[in-house]
Protein backbone atom coordinates (compact mmCIF):
# COMPACT_ATOMS: atom_id res chain seq x y z
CA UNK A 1 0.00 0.00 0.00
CA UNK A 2 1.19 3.49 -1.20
CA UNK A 3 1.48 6.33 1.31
CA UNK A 4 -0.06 9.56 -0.11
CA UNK A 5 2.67 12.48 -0.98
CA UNK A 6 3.04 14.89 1.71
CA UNK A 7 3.73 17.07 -1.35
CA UNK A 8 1.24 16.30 -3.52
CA UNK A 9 -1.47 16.57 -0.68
CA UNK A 10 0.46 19.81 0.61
CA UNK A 11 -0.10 21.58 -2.65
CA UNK A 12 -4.06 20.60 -2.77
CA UNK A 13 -4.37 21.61 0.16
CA UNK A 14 -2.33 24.69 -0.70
CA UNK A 15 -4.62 25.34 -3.82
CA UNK A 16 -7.97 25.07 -1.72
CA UNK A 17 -6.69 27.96 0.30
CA UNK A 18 -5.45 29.98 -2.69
CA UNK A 19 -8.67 30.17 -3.52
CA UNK A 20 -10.03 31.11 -0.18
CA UNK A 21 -7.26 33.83 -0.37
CA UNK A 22 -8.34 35.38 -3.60
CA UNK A 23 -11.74 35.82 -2.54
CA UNK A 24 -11.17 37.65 0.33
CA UNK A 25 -8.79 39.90 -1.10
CA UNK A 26 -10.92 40.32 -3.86
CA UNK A 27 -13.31 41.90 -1.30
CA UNK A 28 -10.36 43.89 0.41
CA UNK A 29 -9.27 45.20 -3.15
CA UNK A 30 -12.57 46.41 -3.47
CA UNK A 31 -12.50 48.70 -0.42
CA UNK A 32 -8.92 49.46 -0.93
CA UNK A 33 -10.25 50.86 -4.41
CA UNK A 34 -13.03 53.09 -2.79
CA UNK A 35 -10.76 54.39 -0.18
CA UNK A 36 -8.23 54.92 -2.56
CA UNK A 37 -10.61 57.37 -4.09
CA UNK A 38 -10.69 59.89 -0.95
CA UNK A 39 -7.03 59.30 0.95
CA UNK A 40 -3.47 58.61 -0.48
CA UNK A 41 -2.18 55.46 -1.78
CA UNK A 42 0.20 54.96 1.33
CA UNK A 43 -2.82 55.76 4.06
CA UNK A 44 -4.90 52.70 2.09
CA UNK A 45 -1.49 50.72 2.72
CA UNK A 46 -1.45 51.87 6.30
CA UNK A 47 -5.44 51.55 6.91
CA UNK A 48 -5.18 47.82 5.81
CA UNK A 49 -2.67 46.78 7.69
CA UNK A 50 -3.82 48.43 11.10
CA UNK A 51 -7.49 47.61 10.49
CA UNK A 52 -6.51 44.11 10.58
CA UNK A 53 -3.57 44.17 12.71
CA UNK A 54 -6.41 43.94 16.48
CA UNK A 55 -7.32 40.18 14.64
CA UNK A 56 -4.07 39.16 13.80
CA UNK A 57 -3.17 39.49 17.70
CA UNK A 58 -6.23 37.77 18.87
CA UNK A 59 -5.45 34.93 16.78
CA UNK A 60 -2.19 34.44 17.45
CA UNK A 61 -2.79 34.87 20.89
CA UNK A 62 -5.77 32.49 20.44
CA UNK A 63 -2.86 29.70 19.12
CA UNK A 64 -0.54 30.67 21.82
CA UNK A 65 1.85 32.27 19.62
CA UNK A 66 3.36 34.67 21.25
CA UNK A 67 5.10 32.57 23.43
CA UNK A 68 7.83 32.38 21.07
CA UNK A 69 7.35 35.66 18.89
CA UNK A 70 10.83 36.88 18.87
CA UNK A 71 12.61 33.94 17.69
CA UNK A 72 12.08 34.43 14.14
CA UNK A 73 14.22 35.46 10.80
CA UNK A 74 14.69 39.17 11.38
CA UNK A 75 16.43 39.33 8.21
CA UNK A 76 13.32 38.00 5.93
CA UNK A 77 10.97 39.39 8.36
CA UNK A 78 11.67 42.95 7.67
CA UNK A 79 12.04 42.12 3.91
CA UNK A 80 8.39 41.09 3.52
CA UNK A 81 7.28 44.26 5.75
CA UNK A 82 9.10 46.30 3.46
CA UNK A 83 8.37 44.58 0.17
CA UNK A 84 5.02 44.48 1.39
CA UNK A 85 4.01 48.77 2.14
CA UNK A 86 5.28 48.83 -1.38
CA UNK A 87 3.33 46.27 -2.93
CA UNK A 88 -0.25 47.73 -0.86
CA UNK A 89 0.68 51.52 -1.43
CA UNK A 90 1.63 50.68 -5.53
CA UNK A 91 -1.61 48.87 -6.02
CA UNK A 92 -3.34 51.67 -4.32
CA UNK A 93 -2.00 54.14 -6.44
CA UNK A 94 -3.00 51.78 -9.80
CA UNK A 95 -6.58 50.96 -8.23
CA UNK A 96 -7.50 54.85 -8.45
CA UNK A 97 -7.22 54.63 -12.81
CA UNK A 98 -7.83 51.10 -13.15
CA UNK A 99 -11.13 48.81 -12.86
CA UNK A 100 -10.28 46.01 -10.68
CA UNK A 101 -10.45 43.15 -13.70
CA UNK A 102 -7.77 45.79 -15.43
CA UNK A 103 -5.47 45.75 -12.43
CA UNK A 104 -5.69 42.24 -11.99
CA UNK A 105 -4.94 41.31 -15.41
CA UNK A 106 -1.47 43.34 -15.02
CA UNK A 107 -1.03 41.94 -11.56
CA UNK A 108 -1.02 38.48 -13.17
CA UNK A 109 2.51 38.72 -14.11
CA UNK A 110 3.42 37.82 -10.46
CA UNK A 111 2.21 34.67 -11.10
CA UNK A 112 5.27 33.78 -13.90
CA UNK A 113 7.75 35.84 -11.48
CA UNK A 114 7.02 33.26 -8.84
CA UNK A 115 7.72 30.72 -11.01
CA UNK A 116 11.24 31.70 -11.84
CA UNK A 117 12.29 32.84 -8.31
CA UNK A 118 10.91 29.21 -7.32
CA UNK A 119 13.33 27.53 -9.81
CA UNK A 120 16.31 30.06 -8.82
CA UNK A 121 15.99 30.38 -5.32
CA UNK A 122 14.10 27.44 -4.12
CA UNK A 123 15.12 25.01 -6.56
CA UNK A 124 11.68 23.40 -6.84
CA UNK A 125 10.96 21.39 -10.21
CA UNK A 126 8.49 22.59 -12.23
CA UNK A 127 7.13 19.69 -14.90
CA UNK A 128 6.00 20.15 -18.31
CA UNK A 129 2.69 19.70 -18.06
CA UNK A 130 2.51 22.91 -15.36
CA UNK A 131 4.94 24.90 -17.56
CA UNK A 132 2.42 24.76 -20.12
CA UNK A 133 -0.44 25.91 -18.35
CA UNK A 134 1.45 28.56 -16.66
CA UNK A 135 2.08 29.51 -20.50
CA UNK A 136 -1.37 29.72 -21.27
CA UNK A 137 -2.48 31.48 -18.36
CA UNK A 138 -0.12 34.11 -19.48
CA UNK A 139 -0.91 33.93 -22.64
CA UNK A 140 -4.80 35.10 -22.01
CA UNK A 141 -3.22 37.97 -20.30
CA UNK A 142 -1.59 39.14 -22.66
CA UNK A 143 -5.02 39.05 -24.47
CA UNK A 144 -6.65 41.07 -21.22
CA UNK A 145 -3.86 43.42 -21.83
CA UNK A 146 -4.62 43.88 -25.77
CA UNK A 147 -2.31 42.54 -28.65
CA UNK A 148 -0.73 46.02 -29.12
CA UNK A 149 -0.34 46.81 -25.29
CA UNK A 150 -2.24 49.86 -25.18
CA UNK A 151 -2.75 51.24 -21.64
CA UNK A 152 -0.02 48.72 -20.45
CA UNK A 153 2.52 51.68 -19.88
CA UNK A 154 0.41 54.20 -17.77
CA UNK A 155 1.71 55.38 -14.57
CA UNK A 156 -1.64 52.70 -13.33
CA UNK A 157 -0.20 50.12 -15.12
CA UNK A 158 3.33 50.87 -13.80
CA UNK A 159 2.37 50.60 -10.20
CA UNK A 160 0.66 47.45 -10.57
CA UNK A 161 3.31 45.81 -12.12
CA UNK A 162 5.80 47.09 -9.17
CA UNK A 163 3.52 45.92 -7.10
CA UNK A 164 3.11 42.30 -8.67
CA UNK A 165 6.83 42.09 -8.80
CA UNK A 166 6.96 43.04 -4.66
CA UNK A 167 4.52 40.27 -4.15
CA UNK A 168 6.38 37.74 -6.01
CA UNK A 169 9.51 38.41 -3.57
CA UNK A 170 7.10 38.58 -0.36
CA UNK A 171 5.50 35.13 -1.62
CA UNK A 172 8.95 33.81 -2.28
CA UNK A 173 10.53 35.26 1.29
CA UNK A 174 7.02 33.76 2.77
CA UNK A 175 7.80 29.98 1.50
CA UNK A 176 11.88 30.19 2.83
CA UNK A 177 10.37 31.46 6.28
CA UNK A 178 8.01 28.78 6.47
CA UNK A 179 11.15 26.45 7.22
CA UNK A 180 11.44 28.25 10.00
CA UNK A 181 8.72 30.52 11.29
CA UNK A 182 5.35 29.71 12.41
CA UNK A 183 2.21 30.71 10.40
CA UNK A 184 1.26 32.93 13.39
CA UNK A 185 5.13 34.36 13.23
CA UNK A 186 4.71 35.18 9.93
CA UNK A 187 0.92 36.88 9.98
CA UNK A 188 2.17 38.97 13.02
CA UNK A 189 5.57 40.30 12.18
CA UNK A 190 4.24 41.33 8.71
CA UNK A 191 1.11 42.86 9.55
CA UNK A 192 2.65 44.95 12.65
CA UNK A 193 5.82 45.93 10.60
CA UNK A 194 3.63 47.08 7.64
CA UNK A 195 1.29 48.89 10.03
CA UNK A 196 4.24 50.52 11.88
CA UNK A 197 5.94 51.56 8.30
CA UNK A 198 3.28 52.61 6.53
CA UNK A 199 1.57 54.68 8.91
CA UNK A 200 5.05 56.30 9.81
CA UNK A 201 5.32 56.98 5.31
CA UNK A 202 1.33 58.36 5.33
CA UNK A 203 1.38 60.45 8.68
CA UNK A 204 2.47 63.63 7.02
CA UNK A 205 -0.02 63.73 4.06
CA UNK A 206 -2.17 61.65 6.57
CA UNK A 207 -6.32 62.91 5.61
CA UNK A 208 -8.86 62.48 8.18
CA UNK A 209 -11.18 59.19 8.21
CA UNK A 210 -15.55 60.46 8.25
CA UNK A 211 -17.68 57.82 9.73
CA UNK A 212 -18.43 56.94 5.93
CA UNK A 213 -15.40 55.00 5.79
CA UNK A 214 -15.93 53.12 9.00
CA UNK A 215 -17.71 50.26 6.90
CA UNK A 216 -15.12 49.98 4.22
CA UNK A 217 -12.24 49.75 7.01
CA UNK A 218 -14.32 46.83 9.09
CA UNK A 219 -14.34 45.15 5.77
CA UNK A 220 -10.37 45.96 5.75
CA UNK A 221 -9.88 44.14 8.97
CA UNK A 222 -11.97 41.01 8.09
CA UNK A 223 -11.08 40.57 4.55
CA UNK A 224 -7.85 40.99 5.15
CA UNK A 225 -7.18 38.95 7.93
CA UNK A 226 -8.74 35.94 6.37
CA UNK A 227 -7.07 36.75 3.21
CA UNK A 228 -3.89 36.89 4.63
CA UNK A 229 -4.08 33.77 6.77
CA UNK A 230 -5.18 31.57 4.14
CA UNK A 231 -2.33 32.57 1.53
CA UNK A 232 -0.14 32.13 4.39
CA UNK A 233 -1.27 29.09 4.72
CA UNK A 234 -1.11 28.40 0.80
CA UNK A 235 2.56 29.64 0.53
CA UNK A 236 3.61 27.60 3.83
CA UNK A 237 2.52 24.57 3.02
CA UNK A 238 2.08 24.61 -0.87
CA UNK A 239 5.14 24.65 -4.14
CA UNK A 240 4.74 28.40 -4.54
CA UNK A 241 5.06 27.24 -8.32
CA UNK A 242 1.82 25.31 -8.36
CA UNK A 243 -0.03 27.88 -5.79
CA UNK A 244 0.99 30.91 -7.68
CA UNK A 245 -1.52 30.49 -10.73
CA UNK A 246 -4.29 29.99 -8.89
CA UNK A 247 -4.36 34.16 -8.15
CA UNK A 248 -5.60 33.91 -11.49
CA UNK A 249 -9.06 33.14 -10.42
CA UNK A 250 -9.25 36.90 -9.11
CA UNK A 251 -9.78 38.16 -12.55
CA UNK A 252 -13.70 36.63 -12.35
CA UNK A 253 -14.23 37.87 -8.98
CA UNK A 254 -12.46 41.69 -10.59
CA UNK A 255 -15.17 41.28 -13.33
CA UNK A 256 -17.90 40.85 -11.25
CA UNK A 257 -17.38 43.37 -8.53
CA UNK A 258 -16.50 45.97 -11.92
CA UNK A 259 -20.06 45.72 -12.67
CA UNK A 260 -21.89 45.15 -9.64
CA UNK A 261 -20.39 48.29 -8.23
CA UNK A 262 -19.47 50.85 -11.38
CA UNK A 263 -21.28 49.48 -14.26
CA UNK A 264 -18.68 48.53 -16.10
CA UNK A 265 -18.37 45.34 -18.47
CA UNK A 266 -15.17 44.13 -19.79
CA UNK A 267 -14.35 44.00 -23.52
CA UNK A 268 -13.55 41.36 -25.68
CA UNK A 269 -10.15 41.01 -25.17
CA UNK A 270 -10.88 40.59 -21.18
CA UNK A 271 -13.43 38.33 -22.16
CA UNK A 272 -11.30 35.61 -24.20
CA UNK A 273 -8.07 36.45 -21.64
CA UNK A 274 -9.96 35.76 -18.97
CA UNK A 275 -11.39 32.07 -20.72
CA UNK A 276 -7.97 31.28 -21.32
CA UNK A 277 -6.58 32.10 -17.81
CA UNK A 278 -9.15 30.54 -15.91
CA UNK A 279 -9.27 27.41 -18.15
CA UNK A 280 -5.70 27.05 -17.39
CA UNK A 281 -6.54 27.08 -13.89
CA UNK A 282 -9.20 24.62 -13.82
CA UNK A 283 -6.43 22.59 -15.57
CA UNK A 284 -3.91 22.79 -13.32
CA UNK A 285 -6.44 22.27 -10.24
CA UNK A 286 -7.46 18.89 -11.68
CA UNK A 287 -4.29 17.78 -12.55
CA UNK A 288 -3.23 18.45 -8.88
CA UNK A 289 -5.98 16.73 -7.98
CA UNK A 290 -5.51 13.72 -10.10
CA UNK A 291 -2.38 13.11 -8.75
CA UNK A 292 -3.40 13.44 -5.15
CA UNK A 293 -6.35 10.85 -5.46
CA UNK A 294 -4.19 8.33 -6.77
CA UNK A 295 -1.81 7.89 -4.31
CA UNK A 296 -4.58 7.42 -1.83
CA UNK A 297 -5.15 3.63 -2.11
């Protein structure tokens, strides 16, 4: 009798909470977007990371975490914090001249950029078969992003793609402290560095918060917080070449908040990127989970 993979069932596992992940930070984009709209790019970065930063304690008190918070990888620790006000105060910038299905479609990129810093830095194997739907994921977005690349080089476009490259070093910095650092080590050294940094970055621009924003920062704090503890638990756990792709699925949820909150339909070229990308996705979910069932006897 075969034992099951500890890999294989590590990266379904990993690919279930992807997906979690995505959801809620499709949510969390969304307020990001309409605070965005009002305050500066670096008090949304700020806003999200204290809004959520009250949950991350209680949870980590919750798992008795703190019993051992300060032995942890400085080094990496303060990378990801930095990396990280970068990444939230970039897409925050991009969100304010970009629907969310647009911004996602650029943000995509990280997805490759994972890839490579998995082969380079963590020396993980990536087969043919994933190769090739990692190609054709990429492929549709360069059909979101239109054959001749129009809009692709806006000052939007360019913070988006800073911040998709930021994420794929925080992902990548997330998987090495995993060896480690605890989940809970991870969620609370981030989340209190960011909040610390970025509120330090926004204080002198800092614009005052009116009780209309009170329900877009509540769903800051919750969003966030269960975004953020499921893709730790994707990267931790999960190849960050196999999770990676499955941030593709965002572009659906992008689409649909688009036109449930500002009317707005994607084109054809979103349309038929977004087929292709999400095919690729169902593809690479099934043949994850192919592989997983059969080494259960």
């Amino acid at each position: 009798m075969n034992k099951p993979s500890g890999n294989m069932s590590g990266n379904l596992r990993s690919i279930y909470a992807m997906m979690i992940a995505v959801f809620m930070f499709s949510l969390m984009d969304t307020a990001m977007k309409l605070l965005a709209e009002d305050v500066p790019a670096m008090q949304v970065a700020a806003l999200r990371s204290l809004s959520s930063l009250p949950l991350v304690c209680a949870y980590v008190a919750w798992r008795g975490g703190f019993r051992s918070m300060l032995r942890v990888r400085w080094s990496l620790q303060v990378l990801r914090a930095v990396v990280g006000i970068a990444m939230l105060a970039l897409f925050a910038y991009g969100l304010k001249n970009l629907s969310l299905a647009e911004a996602y479609s650029i943000f995509f990129i990280a997805p490759a950029l994972i890839t490579a810093l998995s082969v380079c830095v963590l020396k993980e194997k990536v087969n043919v078969a994933r190769w090739i739907a990692i190609a054709v994921g990429l492929a549709g977005v360069l059909v979101v992003l239109r054959p001749e690349g129009g809009g692709f080089l806006t000052l939007g476009g360019l913070a988006i793609l800073g911040s998709a490259v930021c994420y794929a070093i925080s992902a990548i910095g997330a998987r090495v402290l995993a060896r480690s650092d605890s989940s809970e080590q991870i969620m609370f050294w981030l989340m209190l560095m960011m909040a610390i940094g970025a509120t330090v970055l926004a204080a002198p621009g800092w614009v005052a918060v009116d009780a209309v924003h009170i329900p877009l920062l509540l769903g800051l704090a919750v969003s966030g917080f269960f975004g953020q503890l499921a893709i730790t638990e994707a990267f931790s756990h999960g190849e960050a070449s196999v999770v990676a792709p499955f941030e593709y699925s965002a572009l659906a949820w992008g689409v649909a908040i688009d036109w449930l909150l500002w009317q707005t339909l994607p084109d054809e070229y979103t349309l038929a990127g977004a087929a292709i990308i999400i095919g690729s996705g169902i593809y690479l979910i099934r043949h994850e989970k192919v592989h997983a069932e059969a080494e259960h006897p």
